[in-house]
N, C-alpha and C. Protein backbone atom coordinates (compact mmCIF):
# COMPACT_ATOMS: atom_id res chain seq x y z
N UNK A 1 -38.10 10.45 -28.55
CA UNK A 1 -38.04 11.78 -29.07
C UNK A 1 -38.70 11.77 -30.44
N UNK A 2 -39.85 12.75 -31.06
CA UNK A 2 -40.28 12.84 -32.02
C UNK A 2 -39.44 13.27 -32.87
N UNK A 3 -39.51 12.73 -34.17
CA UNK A 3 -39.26 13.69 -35.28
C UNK A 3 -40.03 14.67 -36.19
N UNK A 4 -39.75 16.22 -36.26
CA UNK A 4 -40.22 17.01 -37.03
C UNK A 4 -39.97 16.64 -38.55
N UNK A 5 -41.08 17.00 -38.92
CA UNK A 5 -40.69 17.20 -40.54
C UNK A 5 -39.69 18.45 -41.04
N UNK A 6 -38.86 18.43 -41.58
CA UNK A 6 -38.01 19.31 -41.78
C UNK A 6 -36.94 19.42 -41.27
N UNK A 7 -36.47 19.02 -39.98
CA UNK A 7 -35.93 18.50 -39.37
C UNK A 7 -34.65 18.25 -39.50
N UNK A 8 -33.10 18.08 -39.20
CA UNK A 8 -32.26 16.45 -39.42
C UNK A 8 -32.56 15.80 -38.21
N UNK A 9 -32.14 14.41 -37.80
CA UNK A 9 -31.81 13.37 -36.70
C UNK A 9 -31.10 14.06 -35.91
N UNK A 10 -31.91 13.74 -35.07
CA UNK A 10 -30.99 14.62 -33.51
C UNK A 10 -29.34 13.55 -33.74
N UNK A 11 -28.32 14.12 -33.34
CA UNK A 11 -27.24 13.99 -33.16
C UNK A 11 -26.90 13.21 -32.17
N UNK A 12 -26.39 11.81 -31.88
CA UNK A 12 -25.73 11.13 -30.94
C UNK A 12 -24.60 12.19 -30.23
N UNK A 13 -25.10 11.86 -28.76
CA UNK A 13 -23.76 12.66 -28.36
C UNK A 13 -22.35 11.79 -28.16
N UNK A 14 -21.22 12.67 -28.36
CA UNK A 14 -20.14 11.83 -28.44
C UNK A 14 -19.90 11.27 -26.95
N UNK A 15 -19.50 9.87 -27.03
CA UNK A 15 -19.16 9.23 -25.84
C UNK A 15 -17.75 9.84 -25.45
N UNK A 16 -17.88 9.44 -23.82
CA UNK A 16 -16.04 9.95 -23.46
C UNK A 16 -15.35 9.00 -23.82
N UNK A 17 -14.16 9.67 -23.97
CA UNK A 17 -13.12 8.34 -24.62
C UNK A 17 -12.17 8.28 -23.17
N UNK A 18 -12.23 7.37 -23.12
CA UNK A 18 -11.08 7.17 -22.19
C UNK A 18 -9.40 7.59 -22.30
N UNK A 19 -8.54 8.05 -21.61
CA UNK A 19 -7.22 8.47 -21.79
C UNK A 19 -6.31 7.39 -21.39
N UNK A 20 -5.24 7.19 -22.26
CA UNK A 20 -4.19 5.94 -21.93
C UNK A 20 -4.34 5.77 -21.03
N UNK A 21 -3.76 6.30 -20.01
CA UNK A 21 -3.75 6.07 -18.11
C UNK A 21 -4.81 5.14 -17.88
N UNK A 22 -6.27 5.98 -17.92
CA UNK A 22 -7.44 5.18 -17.50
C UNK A 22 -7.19 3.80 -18.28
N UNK A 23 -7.28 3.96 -19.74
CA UNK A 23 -7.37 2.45 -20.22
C UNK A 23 -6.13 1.66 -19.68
N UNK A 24 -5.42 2.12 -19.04
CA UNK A 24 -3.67 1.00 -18.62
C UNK A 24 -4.44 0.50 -17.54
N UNK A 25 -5.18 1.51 -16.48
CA UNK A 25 -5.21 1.06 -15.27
C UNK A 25 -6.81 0.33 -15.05
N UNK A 26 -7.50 0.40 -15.98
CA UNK A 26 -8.72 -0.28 -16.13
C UNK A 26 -8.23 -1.79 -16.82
N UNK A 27 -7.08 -1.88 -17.86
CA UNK A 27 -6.90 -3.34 -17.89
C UNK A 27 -5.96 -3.97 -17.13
N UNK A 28 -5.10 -3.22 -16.14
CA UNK A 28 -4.25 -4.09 -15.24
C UNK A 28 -5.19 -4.31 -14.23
N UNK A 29 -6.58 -3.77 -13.93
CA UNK A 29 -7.06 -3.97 -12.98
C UNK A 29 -8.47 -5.46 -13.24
N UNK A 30 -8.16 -5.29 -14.81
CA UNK A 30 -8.53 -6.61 -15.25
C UNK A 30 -7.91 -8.07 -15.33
N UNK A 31 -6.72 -7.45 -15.42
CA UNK A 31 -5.93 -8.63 -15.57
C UNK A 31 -5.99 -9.00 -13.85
N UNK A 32 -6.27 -8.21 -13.08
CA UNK A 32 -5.73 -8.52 -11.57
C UNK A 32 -6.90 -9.42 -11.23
N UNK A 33 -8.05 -9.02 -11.69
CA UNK A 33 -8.89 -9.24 -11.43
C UNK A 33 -9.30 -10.86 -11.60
N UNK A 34 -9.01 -11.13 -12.65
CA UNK A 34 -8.49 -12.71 -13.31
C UNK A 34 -7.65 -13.52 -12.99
N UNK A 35 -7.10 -13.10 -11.95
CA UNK A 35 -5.91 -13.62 -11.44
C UNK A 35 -5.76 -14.27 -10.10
N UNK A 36 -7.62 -14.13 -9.74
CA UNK A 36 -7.93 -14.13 -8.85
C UNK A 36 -9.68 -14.97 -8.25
N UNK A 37 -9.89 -15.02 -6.92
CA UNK A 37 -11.14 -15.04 -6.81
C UNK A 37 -11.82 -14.15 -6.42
N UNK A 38 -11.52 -12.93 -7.47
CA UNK A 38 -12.36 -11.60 -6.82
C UNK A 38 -13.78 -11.96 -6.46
N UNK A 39 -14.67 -12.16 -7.27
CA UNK A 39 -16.33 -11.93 -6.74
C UNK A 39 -16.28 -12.81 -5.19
N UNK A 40 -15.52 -14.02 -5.09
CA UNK A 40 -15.51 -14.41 -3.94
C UNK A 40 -15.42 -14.03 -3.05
N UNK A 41 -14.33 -12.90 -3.00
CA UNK A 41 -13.52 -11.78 -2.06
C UNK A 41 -14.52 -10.95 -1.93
N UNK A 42 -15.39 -10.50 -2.59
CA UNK A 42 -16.22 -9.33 -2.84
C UNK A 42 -17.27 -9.86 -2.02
N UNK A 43 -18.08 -10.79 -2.03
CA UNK A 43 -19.08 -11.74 -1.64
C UNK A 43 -18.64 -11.79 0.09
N UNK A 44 -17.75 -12.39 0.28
CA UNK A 44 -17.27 -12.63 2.01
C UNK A 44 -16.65 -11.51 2.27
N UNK A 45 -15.92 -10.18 2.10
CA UNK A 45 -15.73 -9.45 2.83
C UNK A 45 -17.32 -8.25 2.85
N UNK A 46 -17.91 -8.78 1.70
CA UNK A 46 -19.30 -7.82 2.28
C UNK A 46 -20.61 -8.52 3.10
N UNK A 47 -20.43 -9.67 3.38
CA UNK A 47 -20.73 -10.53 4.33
C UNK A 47 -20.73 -9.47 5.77
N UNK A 48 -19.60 -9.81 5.59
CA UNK A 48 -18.69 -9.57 7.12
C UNK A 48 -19.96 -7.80 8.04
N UNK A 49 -19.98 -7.22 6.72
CA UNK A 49 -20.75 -5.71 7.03
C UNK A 49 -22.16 -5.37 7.63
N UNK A 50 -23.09 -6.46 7.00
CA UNK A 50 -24.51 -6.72 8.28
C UNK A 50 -24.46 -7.55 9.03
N UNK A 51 -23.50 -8.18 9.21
CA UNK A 51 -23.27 -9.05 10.34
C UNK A 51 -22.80 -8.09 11.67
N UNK A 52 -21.82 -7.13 11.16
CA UNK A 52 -20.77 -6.28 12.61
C UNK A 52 -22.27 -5.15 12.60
N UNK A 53 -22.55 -4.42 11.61
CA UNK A 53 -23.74 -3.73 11.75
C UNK A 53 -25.49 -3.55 12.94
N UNK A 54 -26.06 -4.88 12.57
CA UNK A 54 -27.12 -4.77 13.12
C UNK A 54 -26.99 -4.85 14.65
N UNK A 55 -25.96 -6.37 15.40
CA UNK A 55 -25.46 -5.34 16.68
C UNK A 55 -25.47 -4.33 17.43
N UNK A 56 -25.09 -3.54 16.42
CA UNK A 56 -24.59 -2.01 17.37
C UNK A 56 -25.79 -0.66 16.85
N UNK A 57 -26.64 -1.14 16.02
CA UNK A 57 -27.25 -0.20 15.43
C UNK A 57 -28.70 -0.11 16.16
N UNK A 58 -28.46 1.46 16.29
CA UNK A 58 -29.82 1.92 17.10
C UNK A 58 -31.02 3.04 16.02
N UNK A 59 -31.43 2.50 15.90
CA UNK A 59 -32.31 2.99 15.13
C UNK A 59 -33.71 3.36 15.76
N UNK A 60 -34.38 4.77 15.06
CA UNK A 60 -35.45 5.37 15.53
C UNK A 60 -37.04 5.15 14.65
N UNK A 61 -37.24 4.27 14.76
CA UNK A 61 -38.86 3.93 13.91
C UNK A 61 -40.02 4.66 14.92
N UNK A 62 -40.17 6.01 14.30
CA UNK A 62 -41.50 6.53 14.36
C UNK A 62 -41.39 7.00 15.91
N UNK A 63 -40.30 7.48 16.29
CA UNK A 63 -39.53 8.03 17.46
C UNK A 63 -39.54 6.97 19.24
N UNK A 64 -39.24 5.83 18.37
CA UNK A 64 -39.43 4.07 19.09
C UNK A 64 -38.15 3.86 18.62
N UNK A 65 -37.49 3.97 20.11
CA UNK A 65 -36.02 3.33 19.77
C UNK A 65 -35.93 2.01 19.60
N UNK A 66 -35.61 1.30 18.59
CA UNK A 66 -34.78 -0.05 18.13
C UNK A 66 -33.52 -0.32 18.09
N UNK A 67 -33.66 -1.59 19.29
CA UNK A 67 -31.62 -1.84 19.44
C UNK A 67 -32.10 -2.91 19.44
N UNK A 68 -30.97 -3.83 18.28
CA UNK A 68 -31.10 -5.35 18.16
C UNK A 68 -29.90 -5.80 18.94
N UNK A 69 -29.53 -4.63 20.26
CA UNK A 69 -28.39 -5.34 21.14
C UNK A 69 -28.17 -6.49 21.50
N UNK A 70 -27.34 -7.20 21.40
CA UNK A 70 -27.65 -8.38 22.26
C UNK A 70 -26.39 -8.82 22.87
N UNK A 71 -26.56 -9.64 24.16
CA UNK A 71 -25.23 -10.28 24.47
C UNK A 71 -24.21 -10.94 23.51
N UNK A 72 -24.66 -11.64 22.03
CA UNK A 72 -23.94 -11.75 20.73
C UNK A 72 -22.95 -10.72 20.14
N UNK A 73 -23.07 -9.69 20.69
CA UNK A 73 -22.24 -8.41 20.18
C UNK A 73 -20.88 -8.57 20.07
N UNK A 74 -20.51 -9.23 20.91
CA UNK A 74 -18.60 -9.58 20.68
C UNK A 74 -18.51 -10.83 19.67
N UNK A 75 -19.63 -11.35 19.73
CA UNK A 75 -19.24 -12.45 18.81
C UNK A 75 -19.61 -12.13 17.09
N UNK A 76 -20.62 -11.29 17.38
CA UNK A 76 -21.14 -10.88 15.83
C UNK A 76 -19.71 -9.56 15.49
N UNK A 77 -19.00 -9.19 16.14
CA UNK A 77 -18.11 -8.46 16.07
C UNK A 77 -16.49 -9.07 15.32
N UNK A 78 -16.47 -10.26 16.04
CA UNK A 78 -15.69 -11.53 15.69
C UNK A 78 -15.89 -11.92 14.48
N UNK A 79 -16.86 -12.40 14.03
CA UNK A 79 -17.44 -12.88 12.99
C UNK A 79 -16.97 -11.89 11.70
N UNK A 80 -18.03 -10.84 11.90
CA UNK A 80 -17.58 -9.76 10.75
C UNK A 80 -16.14 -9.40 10.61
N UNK A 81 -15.27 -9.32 11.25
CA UNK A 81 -14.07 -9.08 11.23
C UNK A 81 -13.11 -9.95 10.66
N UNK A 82 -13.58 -11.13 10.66
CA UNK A 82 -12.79 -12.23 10.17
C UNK A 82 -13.65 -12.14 8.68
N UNK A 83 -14.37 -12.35 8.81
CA UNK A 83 -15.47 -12.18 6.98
C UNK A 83 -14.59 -11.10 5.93
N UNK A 84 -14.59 -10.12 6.71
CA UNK A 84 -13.57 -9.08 6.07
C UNK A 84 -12.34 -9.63 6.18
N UNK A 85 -11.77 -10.31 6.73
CA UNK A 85 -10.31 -10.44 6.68
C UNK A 85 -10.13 -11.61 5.34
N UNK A 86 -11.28 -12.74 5.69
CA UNK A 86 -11.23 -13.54 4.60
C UNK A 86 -11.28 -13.67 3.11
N UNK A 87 -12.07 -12.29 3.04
CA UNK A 87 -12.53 -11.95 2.00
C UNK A 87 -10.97 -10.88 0.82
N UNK A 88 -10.40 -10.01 1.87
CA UNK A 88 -9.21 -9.59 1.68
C UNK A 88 -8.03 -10.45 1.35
N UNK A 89 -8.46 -11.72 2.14
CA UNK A 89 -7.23 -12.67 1.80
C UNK A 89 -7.57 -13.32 0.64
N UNK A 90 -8.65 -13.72 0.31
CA UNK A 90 -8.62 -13.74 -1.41
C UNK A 90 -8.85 -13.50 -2.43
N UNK A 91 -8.80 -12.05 -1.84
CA UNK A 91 -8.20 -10.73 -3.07
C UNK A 91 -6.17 -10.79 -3.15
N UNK A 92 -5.88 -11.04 -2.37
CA UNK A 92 -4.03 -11.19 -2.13
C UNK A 92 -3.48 -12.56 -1.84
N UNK A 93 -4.37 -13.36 -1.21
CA UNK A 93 -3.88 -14.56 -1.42
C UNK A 93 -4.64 -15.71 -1.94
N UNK A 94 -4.72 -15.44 -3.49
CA UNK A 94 -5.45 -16.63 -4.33
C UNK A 94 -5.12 -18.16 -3.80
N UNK A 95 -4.09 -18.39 -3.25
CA UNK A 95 -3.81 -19.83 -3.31
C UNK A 95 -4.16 -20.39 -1.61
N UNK A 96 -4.81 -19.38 -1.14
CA UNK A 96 -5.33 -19.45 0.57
C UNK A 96 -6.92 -19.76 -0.17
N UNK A 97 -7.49 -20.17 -1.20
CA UNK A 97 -8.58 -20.20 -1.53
C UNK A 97 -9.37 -20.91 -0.79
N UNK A 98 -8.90 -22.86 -0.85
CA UNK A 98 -10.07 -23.11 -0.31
C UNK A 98 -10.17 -23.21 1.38
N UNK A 99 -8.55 -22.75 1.96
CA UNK A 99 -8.64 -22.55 3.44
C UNK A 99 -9.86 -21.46 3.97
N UNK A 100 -9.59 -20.33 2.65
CA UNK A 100 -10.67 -18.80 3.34
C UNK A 100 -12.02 -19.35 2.53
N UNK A 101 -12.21 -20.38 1.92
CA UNK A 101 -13.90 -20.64 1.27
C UNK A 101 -14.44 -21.58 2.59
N UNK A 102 -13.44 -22.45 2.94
CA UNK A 102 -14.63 -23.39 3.95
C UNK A 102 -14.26 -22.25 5.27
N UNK A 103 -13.66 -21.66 5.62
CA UNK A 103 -13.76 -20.78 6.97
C UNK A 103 -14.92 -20.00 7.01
N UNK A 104 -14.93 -19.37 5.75
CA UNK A 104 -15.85 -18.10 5.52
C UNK A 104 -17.96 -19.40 5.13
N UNK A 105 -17.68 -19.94 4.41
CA UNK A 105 -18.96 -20.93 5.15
C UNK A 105 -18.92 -20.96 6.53
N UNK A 106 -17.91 -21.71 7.14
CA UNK A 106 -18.37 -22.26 8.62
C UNK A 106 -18.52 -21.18 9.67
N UNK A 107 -17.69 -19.86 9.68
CA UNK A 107 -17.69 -18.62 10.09
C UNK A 107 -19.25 -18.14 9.76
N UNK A 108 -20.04 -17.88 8.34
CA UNK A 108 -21.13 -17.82 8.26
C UNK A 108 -22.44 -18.50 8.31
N UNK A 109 -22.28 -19.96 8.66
CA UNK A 109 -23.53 -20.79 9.05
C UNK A 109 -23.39 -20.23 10.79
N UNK A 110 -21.92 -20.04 11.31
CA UNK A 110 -21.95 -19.94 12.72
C UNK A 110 -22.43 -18.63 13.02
N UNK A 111 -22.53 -17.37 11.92
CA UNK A 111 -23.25 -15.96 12.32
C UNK A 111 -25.19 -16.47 12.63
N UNK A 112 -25.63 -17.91 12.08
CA UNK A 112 -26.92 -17.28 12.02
C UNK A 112 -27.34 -17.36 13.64
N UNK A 113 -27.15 -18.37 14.53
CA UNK A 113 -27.33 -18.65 15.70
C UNK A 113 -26.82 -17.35 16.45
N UNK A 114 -25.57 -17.02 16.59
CA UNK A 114 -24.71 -15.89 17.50
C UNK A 114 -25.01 -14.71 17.15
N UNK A 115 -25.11 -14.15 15.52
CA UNK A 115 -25.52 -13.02 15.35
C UNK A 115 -26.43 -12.12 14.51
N UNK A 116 -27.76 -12.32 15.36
CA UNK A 116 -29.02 -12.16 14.85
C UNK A 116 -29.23 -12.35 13.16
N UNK A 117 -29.24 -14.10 13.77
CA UNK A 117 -29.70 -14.33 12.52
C UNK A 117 -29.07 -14.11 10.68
N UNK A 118 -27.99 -14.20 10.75
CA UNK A 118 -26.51 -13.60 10.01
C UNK A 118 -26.65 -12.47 9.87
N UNK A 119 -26.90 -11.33 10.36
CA UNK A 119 -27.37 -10.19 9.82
C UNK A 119 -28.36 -9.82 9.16
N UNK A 120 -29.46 -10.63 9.77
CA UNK A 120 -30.74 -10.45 8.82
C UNK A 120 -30.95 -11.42 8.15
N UNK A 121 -30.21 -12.07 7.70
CA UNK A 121 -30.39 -13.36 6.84
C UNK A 121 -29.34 -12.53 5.21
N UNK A 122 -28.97 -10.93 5.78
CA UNK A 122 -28.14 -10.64 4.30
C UNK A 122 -27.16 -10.96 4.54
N UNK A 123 -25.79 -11.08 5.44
CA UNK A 123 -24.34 -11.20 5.81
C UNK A 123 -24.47 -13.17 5.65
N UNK A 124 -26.10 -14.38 6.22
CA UNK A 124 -25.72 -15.16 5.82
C UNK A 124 -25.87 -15.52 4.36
N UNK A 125 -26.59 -15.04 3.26
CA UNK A 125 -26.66 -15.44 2.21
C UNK A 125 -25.35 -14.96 1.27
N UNK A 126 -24.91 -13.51 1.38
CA UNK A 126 -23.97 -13.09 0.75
C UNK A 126 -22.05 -14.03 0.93
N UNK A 127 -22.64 -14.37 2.43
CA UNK A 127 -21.21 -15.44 2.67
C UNK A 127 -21.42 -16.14 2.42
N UNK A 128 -22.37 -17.60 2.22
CA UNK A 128 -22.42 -18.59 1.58
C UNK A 128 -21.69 -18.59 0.21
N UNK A 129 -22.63 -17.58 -0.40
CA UNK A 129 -22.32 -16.88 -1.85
C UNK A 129 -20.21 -16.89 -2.12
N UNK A 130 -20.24 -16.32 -1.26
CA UNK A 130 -18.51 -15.67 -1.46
C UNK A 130 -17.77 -17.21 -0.76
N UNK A 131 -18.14 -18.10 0.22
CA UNK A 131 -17.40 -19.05 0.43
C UNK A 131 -17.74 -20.35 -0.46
N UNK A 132 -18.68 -20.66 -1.36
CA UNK A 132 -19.05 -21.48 -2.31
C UNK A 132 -17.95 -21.11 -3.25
N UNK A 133 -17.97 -19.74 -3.98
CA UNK A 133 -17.51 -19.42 -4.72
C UNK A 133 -16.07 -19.48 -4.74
N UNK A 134 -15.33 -19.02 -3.51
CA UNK A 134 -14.09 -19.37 -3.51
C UNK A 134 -13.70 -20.95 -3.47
N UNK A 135 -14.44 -21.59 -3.16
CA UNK A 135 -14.08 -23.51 -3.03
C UNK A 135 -13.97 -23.53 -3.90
N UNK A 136 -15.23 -23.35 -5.31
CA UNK A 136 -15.15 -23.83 -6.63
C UNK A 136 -14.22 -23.07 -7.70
N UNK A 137 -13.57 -22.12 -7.13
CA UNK A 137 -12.52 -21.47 -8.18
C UNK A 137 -11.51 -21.87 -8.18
N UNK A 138 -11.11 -21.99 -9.78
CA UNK A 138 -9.52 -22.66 -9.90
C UNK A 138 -8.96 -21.28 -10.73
N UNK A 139 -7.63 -21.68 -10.24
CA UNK A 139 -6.80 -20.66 -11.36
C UNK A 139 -6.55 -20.74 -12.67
N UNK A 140 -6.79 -19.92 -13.50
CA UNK A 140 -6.25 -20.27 -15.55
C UNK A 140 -5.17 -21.35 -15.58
N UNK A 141 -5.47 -22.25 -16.03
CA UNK A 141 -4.29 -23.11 -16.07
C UNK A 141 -3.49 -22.24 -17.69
N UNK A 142 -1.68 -22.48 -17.56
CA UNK A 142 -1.51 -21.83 -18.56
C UNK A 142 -1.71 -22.59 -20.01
N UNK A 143 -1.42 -21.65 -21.35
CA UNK A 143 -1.60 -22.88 -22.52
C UNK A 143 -0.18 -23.63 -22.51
N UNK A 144 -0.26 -24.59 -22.74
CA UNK A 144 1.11 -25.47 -23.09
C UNK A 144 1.93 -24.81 -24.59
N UNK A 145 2.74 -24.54 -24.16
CA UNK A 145 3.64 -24.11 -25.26
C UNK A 145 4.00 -25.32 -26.58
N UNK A 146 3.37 -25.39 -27.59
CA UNK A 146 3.46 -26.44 -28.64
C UNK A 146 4.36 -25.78 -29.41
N UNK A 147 5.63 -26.16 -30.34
CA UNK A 147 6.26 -25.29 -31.41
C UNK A 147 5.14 -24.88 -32.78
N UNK A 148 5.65 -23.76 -33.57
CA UNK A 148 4.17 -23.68 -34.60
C UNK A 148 4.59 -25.26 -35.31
N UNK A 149 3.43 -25.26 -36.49
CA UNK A 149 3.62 -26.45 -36.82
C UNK A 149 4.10 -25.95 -38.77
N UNK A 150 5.02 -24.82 -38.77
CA UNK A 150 6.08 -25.16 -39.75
C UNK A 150 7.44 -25.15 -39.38
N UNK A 151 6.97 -24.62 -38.29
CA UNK A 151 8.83 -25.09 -37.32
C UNK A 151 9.35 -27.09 -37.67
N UNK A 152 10.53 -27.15 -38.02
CA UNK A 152 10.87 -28.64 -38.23
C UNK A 152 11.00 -28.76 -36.64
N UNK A 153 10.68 -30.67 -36.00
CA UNK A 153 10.97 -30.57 -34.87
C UNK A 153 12.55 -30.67 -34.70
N UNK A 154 13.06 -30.24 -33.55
CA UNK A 154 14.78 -30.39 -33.12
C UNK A 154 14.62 -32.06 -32.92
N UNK A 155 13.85 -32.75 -32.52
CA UNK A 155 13.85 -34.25 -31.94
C UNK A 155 13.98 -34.65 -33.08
N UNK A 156 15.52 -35.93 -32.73
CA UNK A 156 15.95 -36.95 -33.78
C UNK A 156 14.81 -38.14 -34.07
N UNK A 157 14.77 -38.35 -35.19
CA UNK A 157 14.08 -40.02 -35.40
C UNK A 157 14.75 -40.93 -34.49
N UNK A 158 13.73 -41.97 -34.30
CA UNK A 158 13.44 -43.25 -33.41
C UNK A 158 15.21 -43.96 -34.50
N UNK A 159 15.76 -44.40 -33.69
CA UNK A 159 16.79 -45.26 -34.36
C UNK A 159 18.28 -44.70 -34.64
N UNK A 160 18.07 -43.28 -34.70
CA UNK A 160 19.20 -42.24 -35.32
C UNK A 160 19.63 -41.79 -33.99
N UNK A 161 20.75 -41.30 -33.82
CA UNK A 161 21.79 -40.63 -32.78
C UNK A 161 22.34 -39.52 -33.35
């Protein structure tokens, strides 16, 4: 934006402020979030979505019907369904981590053969993604509670009773 001579500075517009509520429920949804292997969850249950997808999808290119039907259809159906389930389970069950990280790999190396190709090659890269990720996540370990250090300790000297 130019400035005129004569002019003042155009005016920043005021940002929205957020209202208690929003900010309560934007940081419990942080804290949840941490508490967890979300992106993992996020990663394998959106896996699961071009995998059940290309299956069943009929599409019209240039009034040329395209069906990537195939006898795979119950199995690419299988597949995605469990991707989503896995992916849900570690959003709720953090400590099912590395059971739903190596399923959701072996579930998605097994989409590329059965179902066209993992979905394109997007349902297998995005599950790799989300079952790597859940193997290698650990939970916050907590801090160890030390007393401050002008607190005297309660522990007697070596020798004394």
């Amino acid at each position: 934006m130019f400035l005129i001579p004569g002019r003042p500075e155009p005016a920043e517009r005021p940002r929205p402020r957020l209202t208690a509520a929003a900010a309560r429920a934007r940081h419990r949804f942080s804290t949840w979030r941490g508490e967890r292997p979300f992106w993992a969850g996020l990663f394998t249950a959106t896996a699961g979505l071009p995998i059940l997808y290309w299956p069943y999808a009929n599409l019209d290119l240039g009034g040329i019907p395209l069906a990537m039907s195939t006898t795979s259809g119950a199995g690419a159906l299988i597949i995605g369904v469990l991707l989503i389930t896995l992916g849900l389970t570690l959003w709720y069950h953090p400590h099912l981590r590395m059971f739903a990280g190596v399923a959701a790999l072996l579930l998605t190396l097994l989409s590329f053969p059965v179902a066209n190709f993992g979905g394109l090659f997007l349902g297998l890269i995005t599950g790799l993604i989300g079952g790597s990720l859940a193997c290698s996540w650990t939970p916050v370990a907590a801090e160890p509670s030390t007393p401050p250090a002008d607190c005297p300790s309660t522990a007697a000297p070596a020798g004394e009773s």
